[in-house]
C-alpha atoms as a PDB file:
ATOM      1  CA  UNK A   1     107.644  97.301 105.660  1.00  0.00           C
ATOM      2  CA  UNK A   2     108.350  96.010 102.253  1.00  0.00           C
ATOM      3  CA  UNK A   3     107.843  91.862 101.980  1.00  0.00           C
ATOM      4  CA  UNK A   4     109.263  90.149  98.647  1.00  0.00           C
ATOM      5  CA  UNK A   5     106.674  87.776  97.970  1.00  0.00           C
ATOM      6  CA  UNK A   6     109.729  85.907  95.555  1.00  0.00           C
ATOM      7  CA  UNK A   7     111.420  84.865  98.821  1.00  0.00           C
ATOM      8  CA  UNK A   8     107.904  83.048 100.374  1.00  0.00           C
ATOM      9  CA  UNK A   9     107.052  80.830  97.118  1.00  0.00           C
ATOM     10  CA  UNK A  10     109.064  77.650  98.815  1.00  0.00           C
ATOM     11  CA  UNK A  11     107.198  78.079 101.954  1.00  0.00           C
ATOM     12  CA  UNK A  12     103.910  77.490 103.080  1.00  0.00           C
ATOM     13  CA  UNK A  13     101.512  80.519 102.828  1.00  0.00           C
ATOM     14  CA  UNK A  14     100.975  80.388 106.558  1.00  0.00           C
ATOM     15  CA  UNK A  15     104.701  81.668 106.952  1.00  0.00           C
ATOM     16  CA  UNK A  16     103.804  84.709 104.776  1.00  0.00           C
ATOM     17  CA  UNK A  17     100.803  85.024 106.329  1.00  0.00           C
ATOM     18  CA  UNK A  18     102.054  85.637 109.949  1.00  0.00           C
ATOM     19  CA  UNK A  19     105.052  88.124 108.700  1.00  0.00           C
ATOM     20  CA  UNK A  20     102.149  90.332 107.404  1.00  0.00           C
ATOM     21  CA  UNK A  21     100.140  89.911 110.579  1.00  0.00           C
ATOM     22  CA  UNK A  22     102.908  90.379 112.721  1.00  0.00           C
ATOM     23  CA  UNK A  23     103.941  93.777 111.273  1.00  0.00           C
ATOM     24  CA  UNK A  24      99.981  94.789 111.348  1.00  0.00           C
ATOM     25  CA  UNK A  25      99.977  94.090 114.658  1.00  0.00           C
ATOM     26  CA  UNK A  26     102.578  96.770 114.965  1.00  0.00           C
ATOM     27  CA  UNK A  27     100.662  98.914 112.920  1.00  0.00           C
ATOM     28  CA  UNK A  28     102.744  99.291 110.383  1.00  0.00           C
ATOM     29  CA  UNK A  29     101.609  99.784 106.540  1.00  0.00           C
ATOM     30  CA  UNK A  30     102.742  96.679 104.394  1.00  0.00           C
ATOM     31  CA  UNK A  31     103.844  96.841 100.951  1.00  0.00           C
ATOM     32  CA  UNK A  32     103.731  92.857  99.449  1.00  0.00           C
ATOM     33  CA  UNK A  33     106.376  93.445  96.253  1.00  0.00           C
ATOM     34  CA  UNK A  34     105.591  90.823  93.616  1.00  0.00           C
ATOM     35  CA  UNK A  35     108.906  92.141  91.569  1.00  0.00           C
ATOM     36  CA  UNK A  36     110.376  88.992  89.652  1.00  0.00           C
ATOM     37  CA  UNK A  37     107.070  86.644  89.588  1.00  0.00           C
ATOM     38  CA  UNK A  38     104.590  86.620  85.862  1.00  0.00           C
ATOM     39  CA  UNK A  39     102.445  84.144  87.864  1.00  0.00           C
ATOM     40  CA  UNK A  40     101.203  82.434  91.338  1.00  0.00           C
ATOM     41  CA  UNK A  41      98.999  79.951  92.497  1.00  0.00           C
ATOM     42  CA  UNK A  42      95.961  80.726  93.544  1.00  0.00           C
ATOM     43  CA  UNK A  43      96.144  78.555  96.266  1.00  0.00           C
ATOM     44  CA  UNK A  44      99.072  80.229  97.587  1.00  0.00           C
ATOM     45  CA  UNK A  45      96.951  83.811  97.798  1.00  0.00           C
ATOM     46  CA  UNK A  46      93.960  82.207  99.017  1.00  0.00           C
ATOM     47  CA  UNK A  47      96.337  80.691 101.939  1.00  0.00           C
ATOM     48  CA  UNK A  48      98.059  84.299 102.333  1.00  0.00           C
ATOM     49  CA  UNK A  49      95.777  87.128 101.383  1.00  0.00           C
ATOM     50  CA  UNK A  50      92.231  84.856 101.641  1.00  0.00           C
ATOM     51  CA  UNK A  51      93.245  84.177 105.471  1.00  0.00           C
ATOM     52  CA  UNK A  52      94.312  88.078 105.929  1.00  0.00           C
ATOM     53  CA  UNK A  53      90.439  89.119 104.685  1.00  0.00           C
ATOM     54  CA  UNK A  54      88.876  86.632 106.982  1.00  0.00           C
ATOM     55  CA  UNK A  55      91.115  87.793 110.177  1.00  0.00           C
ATOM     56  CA  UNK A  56      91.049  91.429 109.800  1.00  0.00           C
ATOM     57  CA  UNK A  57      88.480  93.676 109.009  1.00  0.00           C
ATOM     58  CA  UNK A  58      88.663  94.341 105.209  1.00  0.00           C
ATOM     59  CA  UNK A  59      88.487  98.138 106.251  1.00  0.00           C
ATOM     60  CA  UNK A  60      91.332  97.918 108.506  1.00  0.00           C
ATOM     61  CA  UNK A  61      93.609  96.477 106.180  1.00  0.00           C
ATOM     62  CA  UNK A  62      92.246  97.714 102.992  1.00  0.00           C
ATOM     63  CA  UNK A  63      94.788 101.050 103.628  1.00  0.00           C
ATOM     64  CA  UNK A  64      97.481  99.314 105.743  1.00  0.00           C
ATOM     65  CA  UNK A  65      98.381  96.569 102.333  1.00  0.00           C
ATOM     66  CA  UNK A  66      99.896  97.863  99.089  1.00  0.00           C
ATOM     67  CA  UNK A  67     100.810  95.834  96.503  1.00  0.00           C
ATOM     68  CA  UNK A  68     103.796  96.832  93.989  1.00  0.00           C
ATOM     69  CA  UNK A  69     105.262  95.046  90.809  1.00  0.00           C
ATOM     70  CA  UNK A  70     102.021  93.061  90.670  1.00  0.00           C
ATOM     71  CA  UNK A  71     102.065  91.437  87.228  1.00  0.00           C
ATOM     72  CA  UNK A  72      98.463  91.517  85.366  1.00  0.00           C
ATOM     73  CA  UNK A  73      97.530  87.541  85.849  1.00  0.00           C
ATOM     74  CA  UNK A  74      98.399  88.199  89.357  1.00  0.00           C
ATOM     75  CA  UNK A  75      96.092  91.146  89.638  1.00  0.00           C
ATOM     76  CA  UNK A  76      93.151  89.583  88.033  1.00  0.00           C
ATOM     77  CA  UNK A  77      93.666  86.153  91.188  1.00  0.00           C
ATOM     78  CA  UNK A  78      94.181  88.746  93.343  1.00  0.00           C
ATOM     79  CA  UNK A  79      90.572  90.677  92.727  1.00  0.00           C
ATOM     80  CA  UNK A  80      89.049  87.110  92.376  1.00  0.00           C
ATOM     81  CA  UNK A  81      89.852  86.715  96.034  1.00  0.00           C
ATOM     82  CA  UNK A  82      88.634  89.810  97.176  1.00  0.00           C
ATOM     83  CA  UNK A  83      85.592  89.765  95.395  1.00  0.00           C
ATOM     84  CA  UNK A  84      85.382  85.975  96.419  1.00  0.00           C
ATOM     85  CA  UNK A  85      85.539  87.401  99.664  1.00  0.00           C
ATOM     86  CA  UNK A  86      83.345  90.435  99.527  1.00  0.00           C
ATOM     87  CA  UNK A  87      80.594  88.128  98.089  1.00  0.00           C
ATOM     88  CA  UNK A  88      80.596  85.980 100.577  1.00  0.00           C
ATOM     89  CA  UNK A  89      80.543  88.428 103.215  1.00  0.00           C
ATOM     90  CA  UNK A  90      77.897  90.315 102.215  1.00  0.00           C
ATOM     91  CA  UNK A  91      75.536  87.433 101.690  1.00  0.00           C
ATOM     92  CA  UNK A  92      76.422  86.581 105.710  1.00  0.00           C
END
């Protein structure tokens, strides 16, 4: 299942958020495509990808979401939120 992060920037993260868990739940691999965007808030992947860490096992989903197209700025918020995340759940 390929998901055009482009078409989910006018929406609330939450809506993003529950297409990816929805197809999970079906246990099918996601690919988030990030084709078209140089940038993105980081409160917009800490509502999508921050929520997916803290309701899935990272484990479970760390070979079930690939990211494509995924411009450098993007990559370094992305690994802030994982590590963010990683921190924090190690020191739990």
């Amino acid at each position: 299942m390929v998901i055009q992060i482009k078409h989910f920037m006018d929406s609330d993260p939450a809506v993003l958020l529950d297409k990816i868990e929805k197809n999970l739940e079906k246990n099918k691999k996601i690919v988030l495509d990030f084709s078209g965007l140089e940038s993105i808030t980081h409160e917009f992947l800490e509502g999508t990808l921050g929520s997916l860490l803290e309701n899935y096992n990272f484990e479970a989903i760390q070979f079930k979401v690939n990211f494509i197209n995924v411009d450098a700025g993007i990559k370094e918020v992305i690994s802030r939120i994982v590590k963010d995340f990683l921190m924090t759940r190690s020191n739990d």
